[in-house]
Structure formats: C-alpha cells, structure tokens
Protein backbone atom coordinates (compact mmCIF):
# COMPACT_ATOMS: atom_id res chain seq x y z
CA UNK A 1 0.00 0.00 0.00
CA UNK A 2 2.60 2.40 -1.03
CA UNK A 3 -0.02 5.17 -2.65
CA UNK A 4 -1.23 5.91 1.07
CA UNK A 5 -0.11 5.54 4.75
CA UNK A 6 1.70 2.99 6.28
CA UNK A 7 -0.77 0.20 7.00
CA UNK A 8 -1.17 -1.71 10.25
CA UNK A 9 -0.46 -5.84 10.50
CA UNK A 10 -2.65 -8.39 11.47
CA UNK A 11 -1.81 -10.56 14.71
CA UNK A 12 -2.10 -14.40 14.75
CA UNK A 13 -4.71 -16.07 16.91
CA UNK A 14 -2.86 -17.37 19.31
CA UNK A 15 -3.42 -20.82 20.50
CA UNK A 16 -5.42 -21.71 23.35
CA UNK A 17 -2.96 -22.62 25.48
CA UNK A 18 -2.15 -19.02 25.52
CA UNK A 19 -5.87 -17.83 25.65
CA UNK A 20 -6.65 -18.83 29.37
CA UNK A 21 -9.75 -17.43 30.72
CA UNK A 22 -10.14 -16.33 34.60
CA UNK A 23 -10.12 -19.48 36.78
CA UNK A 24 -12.61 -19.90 40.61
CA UNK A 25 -10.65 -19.77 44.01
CA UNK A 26 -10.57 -23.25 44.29
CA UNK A 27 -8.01 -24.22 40.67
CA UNK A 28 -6.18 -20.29 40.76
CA UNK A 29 -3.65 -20.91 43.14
CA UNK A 30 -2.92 -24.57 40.70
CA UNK A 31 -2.95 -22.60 37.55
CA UNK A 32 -0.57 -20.17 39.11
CA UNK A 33 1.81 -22.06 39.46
CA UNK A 34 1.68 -24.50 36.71
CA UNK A 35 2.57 -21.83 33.99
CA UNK A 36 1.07 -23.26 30.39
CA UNK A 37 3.84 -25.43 27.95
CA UNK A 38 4.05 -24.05 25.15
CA UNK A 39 4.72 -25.84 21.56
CA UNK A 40 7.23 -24.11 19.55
CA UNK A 41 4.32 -22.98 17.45
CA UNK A 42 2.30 -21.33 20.32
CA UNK A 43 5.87 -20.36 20.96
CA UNK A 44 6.17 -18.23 17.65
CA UNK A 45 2.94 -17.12 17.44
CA UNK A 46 3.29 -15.13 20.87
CA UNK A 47 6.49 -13.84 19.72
CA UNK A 48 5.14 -12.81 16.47
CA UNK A 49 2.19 -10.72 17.94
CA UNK A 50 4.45 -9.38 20.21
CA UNK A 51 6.74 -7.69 17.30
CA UNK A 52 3.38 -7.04 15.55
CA UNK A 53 2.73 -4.81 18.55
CA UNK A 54 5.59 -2.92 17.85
CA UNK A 55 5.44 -2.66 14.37
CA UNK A 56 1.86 -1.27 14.22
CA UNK A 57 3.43 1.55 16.40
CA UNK A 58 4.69 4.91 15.72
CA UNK A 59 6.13 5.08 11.78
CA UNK A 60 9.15 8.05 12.31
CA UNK A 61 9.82 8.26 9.26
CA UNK A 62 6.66 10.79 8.88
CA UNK A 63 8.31 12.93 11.86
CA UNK A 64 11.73 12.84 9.70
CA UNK A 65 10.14 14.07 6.75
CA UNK A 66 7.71 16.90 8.33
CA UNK A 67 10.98 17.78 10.80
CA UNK A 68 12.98 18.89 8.08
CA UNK A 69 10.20 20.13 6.14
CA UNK A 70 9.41 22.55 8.84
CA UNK A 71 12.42 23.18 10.53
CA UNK A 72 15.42 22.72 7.96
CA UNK A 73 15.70 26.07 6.22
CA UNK A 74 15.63 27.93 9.31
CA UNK A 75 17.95 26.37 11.09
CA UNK A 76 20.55 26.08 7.97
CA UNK A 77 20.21 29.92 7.94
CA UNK A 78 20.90 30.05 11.68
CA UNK A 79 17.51 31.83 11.42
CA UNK A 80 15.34 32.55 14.95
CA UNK A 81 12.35 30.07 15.34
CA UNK A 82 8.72 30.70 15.92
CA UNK A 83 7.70 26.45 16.63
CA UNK A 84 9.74 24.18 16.82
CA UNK A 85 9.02 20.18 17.46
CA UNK A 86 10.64 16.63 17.95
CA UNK A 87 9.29 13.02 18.35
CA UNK A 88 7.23 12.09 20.86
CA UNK A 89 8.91 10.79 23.85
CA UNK A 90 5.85 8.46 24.82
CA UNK A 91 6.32 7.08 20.85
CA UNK A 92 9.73 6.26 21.26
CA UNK A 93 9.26 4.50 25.14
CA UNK A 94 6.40 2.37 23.98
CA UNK A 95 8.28 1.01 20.82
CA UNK A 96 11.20 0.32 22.61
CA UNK A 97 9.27 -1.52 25.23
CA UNK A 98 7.76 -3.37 22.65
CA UNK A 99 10.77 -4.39 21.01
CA UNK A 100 12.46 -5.24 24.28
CA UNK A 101 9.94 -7.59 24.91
CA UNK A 102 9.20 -9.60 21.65
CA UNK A 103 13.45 -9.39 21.65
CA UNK A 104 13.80 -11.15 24.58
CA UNK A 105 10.55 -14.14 24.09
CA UNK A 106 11.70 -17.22 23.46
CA UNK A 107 10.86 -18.03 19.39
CA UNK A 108 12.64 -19.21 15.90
CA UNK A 109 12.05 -16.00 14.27
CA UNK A 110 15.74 -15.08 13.55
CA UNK A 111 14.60 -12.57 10.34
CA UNK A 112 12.87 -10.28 12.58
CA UNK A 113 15.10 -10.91 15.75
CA UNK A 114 17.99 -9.36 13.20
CA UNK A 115 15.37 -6.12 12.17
CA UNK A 116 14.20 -5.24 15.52
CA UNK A 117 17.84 -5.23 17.29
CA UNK A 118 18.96 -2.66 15.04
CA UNK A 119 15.94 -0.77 15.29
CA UNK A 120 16.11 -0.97 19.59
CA UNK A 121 19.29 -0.32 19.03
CA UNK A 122 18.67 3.65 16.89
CA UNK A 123 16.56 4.11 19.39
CA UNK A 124 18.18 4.12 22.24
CA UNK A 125 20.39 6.60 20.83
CA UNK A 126 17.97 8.90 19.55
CA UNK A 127 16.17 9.05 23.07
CA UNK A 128 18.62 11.58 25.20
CA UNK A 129 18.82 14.34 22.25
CA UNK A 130 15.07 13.62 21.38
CA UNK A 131 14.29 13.96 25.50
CA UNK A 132 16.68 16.96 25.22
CA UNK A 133 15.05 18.71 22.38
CA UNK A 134 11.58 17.72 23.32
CA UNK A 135 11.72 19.86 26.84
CA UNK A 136 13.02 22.23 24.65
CA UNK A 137 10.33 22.50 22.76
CA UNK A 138 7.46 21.95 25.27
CA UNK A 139 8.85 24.56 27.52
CA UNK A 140 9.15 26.94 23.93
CA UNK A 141 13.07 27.42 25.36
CA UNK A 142 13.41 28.44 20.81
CA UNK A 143 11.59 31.79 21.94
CA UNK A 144 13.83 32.35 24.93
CA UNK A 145 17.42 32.10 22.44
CA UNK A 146 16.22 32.75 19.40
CA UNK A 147 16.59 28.81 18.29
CA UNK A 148 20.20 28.75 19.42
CA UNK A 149 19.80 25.39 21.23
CA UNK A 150 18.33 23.81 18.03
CA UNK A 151 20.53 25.49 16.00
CA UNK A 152 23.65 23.61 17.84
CA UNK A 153 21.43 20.72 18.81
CA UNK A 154 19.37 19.61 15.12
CA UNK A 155 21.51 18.10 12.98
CA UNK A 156 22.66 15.60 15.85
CA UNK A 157 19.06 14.96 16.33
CA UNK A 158 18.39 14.79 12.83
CA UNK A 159 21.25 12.12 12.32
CA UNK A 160 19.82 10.23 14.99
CA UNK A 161 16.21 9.95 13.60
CA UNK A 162 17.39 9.65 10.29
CA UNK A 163 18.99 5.92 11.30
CA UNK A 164 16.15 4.93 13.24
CA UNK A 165 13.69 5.84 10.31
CA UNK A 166 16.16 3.68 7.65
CA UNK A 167 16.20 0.37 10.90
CA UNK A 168 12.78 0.75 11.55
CA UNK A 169 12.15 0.46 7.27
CA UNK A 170 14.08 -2.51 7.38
CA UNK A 171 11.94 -4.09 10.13
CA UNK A 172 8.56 -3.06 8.49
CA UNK A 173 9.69 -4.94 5.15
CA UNK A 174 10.90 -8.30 7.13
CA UNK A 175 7.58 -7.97 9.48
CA UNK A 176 5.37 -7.37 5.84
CA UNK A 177 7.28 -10.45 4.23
CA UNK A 178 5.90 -13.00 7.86
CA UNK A 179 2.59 -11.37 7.40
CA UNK A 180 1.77 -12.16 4.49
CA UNK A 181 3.02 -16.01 5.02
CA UNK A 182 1.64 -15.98 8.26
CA UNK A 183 -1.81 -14.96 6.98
CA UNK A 184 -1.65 -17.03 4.03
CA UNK A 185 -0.55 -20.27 5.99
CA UNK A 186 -3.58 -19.37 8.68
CA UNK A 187 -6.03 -19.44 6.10
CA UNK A 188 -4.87 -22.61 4.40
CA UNK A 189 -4.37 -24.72 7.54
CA UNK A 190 -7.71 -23.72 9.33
CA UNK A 191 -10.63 -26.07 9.39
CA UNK A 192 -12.62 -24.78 6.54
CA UNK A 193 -15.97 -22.99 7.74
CA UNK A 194 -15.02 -22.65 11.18
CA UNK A 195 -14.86 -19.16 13.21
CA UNK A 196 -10.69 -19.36 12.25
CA UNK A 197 -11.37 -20.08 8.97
CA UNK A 198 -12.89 -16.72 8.25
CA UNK A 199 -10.99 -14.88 10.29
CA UNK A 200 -7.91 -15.53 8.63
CA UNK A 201 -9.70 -15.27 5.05
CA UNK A 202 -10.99 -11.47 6.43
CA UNK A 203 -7.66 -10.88 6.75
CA UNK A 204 -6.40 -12.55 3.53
CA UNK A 205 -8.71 -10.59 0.98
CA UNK A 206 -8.95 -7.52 3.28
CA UNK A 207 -4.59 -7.13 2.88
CA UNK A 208 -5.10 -8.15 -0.90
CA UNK A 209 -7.94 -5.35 -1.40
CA UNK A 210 -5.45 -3.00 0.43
CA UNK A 211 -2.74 -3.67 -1.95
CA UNK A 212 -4.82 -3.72 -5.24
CA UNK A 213 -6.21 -0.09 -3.71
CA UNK A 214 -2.70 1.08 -5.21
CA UNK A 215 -3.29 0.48 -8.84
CA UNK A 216 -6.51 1.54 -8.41
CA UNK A 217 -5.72 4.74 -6.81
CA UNK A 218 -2.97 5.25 -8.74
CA UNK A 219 -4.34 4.64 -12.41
CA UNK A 220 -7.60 6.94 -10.93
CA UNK A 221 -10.00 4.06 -10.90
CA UNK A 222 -8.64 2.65 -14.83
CA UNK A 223 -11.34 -0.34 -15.45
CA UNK A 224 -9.30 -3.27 -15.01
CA UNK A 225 -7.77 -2.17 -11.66
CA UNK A 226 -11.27 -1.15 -10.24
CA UNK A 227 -12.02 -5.08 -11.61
CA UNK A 228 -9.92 -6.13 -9.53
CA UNK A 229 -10.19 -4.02 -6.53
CA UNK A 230 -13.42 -4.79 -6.28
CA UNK A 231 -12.95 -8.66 -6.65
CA UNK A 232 -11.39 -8.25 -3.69
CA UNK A 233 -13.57 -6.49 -1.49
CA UNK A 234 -16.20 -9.12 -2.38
CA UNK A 235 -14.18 -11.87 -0.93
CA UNK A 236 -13.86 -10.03 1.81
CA UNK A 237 -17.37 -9.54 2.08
CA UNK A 238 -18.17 -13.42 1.87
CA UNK A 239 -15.60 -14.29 4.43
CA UNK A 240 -17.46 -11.43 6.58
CA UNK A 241 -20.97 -13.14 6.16
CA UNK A 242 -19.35 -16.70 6.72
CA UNK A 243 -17.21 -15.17 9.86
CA UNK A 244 -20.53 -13.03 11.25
CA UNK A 245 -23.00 -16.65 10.80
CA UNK A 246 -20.23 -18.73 12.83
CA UNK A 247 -20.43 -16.10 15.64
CA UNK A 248 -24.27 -15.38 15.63
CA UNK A 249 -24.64 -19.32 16.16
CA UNK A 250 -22.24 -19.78 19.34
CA UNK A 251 -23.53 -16.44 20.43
CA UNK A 252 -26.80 -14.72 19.26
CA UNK A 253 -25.78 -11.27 19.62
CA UNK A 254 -23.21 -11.39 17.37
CA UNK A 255 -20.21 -8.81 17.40
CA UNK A 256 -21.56 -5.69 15.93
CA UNK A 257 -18.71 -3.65 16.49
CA UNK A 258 -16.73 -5.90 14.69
CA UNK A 259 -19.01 -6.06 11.92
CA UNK A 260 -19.35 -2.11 12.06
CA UNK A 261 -15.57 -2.10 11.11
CA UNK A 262 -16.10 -5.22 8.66
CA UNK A 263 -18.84 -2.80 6.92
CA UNK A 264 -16.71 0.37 7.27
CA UNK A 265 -14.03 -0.87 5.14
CA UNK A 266 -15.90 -2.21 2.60
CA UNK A 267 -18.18 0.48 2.01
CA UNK A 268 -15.05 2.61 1.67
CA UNK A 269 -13.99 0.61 -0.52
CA UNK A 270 -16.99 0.32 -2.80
CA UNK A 271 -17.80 4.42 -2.64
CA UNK A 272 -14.35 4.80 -4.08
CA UNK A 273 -15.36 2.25 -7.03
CA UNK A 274 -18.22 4.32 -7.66
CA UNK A 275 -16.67 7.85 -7.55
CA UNK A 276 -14.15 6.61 -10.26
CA UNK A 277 -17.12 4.85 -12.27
CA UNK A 278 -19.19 8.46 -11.94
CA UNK A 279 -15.72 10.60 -13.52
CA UNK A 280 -14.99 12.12 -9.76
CA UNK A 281 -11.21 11.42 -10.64
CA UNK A 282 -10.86 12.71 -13.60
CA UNK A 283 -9.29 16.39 -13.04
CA UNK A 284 -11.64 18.89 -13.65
CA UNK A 285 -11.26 22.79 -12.60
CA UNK A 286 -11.77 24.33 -9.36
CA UNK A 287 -11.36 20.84 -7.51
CA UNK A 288 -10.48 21.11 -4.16
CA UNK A 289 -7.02 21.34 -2.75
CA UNK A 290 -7.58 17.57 -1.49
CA UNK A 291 -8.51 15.83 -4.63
CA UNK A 292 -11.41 12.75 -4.44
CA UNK A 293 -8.71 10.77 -5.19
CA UNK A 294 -6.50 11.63 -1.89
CA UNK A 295 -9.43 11.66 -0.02
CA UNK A 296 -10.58 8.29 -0.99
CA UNK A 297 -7.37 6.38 -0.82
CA UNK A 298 -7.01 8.38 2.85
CA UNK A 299 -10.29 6.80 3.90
CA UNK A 300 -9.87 3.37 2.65
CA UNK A 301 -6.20 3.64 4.54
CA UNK A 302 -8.36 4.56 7.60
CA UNK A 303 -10.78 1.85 7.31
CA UNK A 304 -8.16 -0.67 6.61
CA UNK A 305 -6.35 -0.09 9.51
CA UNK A 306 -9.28 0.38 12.12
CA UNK A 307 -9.94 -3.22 10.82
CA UNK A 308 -6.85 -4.28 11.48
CA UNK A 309 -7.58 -3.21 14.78
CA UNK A 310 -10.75 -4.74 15.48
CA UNK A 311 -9.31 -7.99 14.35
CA UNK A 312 -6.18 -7.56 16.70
CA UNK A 313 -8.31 -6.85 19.40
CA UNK A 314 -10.49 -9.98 19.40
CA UNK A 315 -13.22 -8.92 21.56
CA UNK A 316 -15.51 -11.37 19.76
C-alpha cells in the first residue's frame, strides 16, 4: 500500500494454550503455578504478535520528513524560530518496550530478531537528544534564544532519527514479508468454515484489497484495476458473512462492532469504485485542494487499519 499511509499488521490467533480465561478460588492458586507449555508454534505465534505490537506503532519516518520540512531552512540559515518540534517521547518508550519484549521471548524467528535489534538499538540513541530537544520544545526554550539550542542541537538529532527511520524500514519490510506467510498459511491450515477459517480469510482478501487499492488509486479508478479491486472487497465480504454466521450461532448477539468495522471498510472501498465509475477522478477545474482521489485512498487507509484493529483486538 505504497499510494497511502503505512498500514497496520494483522496478529495471529494465538493458541489456546495461551488464551486462558479467569479461573474460581478453588483451581487459581494450581494454575498459578503450573505456567502453560508451550509448543514451539504457540511459541512463535506469541512472539510474532508481540513484534506485531511494535510494528503497528509509531512510523518516524513521517516525523523525519515533516521535521525537516518545517524546521530545515531555518535552522541552515541560523535563522530565529517561531515552533519548533521533535518526536514524541511516549512514541519512542512504547516502541522500545515493545521491542524489548518480543526481543527477549523465546521463538525461531531469527529474520525479525535481526530487524528489531537494530531498530532498539537507533533508538536508544535517539532518546537523550530527542528527551533533550523535546523539553526544549514543550517549555518553547526556541523563543527564549532565538533557536540557538536547536541550532547547535538539530543536525545531531536529525542524524539520529534519520537511522532509526532507515532500521525501523528494514523491520517493516521483514515484518510485511511474515505477514503475508503468516496470513496465508492461517487461512490454508484452518478447518474450513469454522470461526478461524474466516478470520484468517478477512484478513487474507482484506490485505489483498489493500494492496490492489494502489493500482486503483494510482491509475484513478482505470477499469481493469477497479475489476480487480473490487474482486477483492467481495471476498472479503463473503468471508465477513461466513465469519458473522459462525459467531451469531455460538452467540446470538453477534459482534456488531466488529461487523461495524467489517462494513466500514468495505463500504469505503466500494464508494471509491463508484466515484471513479461516476468521472470524480478525472481532473476537472476548481477541484479542491484535497482531490477525491487523496481523499478516498485516505479513507480506505483509515478503514483498513481500524480493521486491522478490530481484528487484533479480538473482543468477539
């Protein structure tokens, strides 16, 4: 999904033996302290979801590129500063906890292992001139000396984001090469019209919709990438209605909020098929300064990812 923002990745389900539910007086204390075996599959899978935690974090290298948009001129020219801004320090804590734990889990996923240490890695070294700069900011200290601290201060910082934004690239393209043999492999190897079954085919046709969305976006809706676009989107839709019957017959009030987001996307999806069908992409004057087609592929980005969300969050 290069035409629009990064998009978020889709945890495993994790095996049972790693789903426990809440236990009576009488077994906790046993449960306690007989922690759960795990196979070297459950072992994976837990390891996996925790570096998909991480990965659907903060993407820096949209702080890079607005830094340096905002910022780089002025302080080239050694010129005073009116704002000024750094990464957030909460961003930066809660992907290196993230990667601190899924690093240290025990798991055989040595192509990610080698990503993510580089990535903890930049990021440990960006944090002191990032907490440095950031009470700079908050406190608007740029005001106070005319940007001198920034002035000395930016290009270090800069230097330092720059390398986490090129580690943290290389982990998003190891993490997007497991996920999509992770979500291909669930799909194949669940029992066919089971609850798991169309889960992981939500998830299948949902990431392949999101990555025809580029030709489509990109050709502004051309016929044969709009075909396909919206081949996709159907499957989706059929693993939705097979996925939403499973659920409404162990439980018969469904998950509506999971079918709100189910809906979402594929409405988005389908408006944008119909906006290129009516001629809303083709350029026309006076359009507004966010064309349909921005606004569309923006949306369908949204929708994806919220999704993504839902599904991670397994509340049904």
């Amino acid at each position: 999904m290069s035409f629009q923002a990064k998009p978020l990745f889709a945890a495993l389900f994790v095996a049972s033996a790693l789903m426990l539910s809440g236990c009576n007086d009488d077994n906790k204390q046993a449960q306690q302290s007989e922690a759960p075996q795990l196979s070297a599959e459950q072992q994976d899978i837990a390891k996996y979801n925790a570096f998909i935690d991480a990965a659907n974090g903060a993407s820096f290298a949209k702080d890079l590129e607005n830094h340096l948009k905002y910022y780089e001129d002025k302080i080239k020219q050694q010129k005073p500063l009116d704002n000024y801004s750094v990464v957030s320090t909460y961003n930066i804590k809660i992907m290196h906890e993230n990667l601190d734990k899924a690093l240290a889990m025990t798991g055989n996923l040595p192509e990610l292992d080698a990503t993510a240490k580089p990535l903890n890695e930049a990021l440990v070294k960006l944090e002191p001139i990032n907490t440095e700069l950031s009470n700079y900011a908050d406190s608007k200290g740029y005001l106070s000396d005319n940007g001198k601290k920034a002035h000395e201060k930016d290009a270090e910082y800069v230097a330092a984001l720059t390398e986490v934004v090129k580690a943290q690239q290389a982990f998003f393209d190891a993490i997007e090469k497991r996920d999509e043999i992770n979500t291909r492999t669930a799909f194949e190897k669940a029992k066919k019209d089971s609850v798991e079954y169309y889960r992981a085919g939500l998830i299948v046709y949902a990431k392949e919709a999101a990555n025809r969305s580029d030709d489509f976006f990109t050709s502004t809706g051309e016929q044969k990438a709009s075909d396909a676009f919206k081949e996709s989107l159907d499957k989706t839709g059929e693993m939705a209605e097979g996925w939403n019957k499973k659920i409404t017959e162990a439980n018969p009030k469904g998950c509506s909020s999971m079918m709100l987001s189910i809906n979402s996307f594929l409405s988005s999806g389908r408006q944008a098929i119909k906006h290129a069908a009516d001629g809303d992409y083709k350029p026309r004057s006076g359009m507004h300064l966010m064309n349909p087609v921005s606004r569309d592929a923006q949306s369908f980005t949204q929708e994806f990812n919220n999704l993504i969300n839902a599904l991670n969050m397994q509340r049904c």
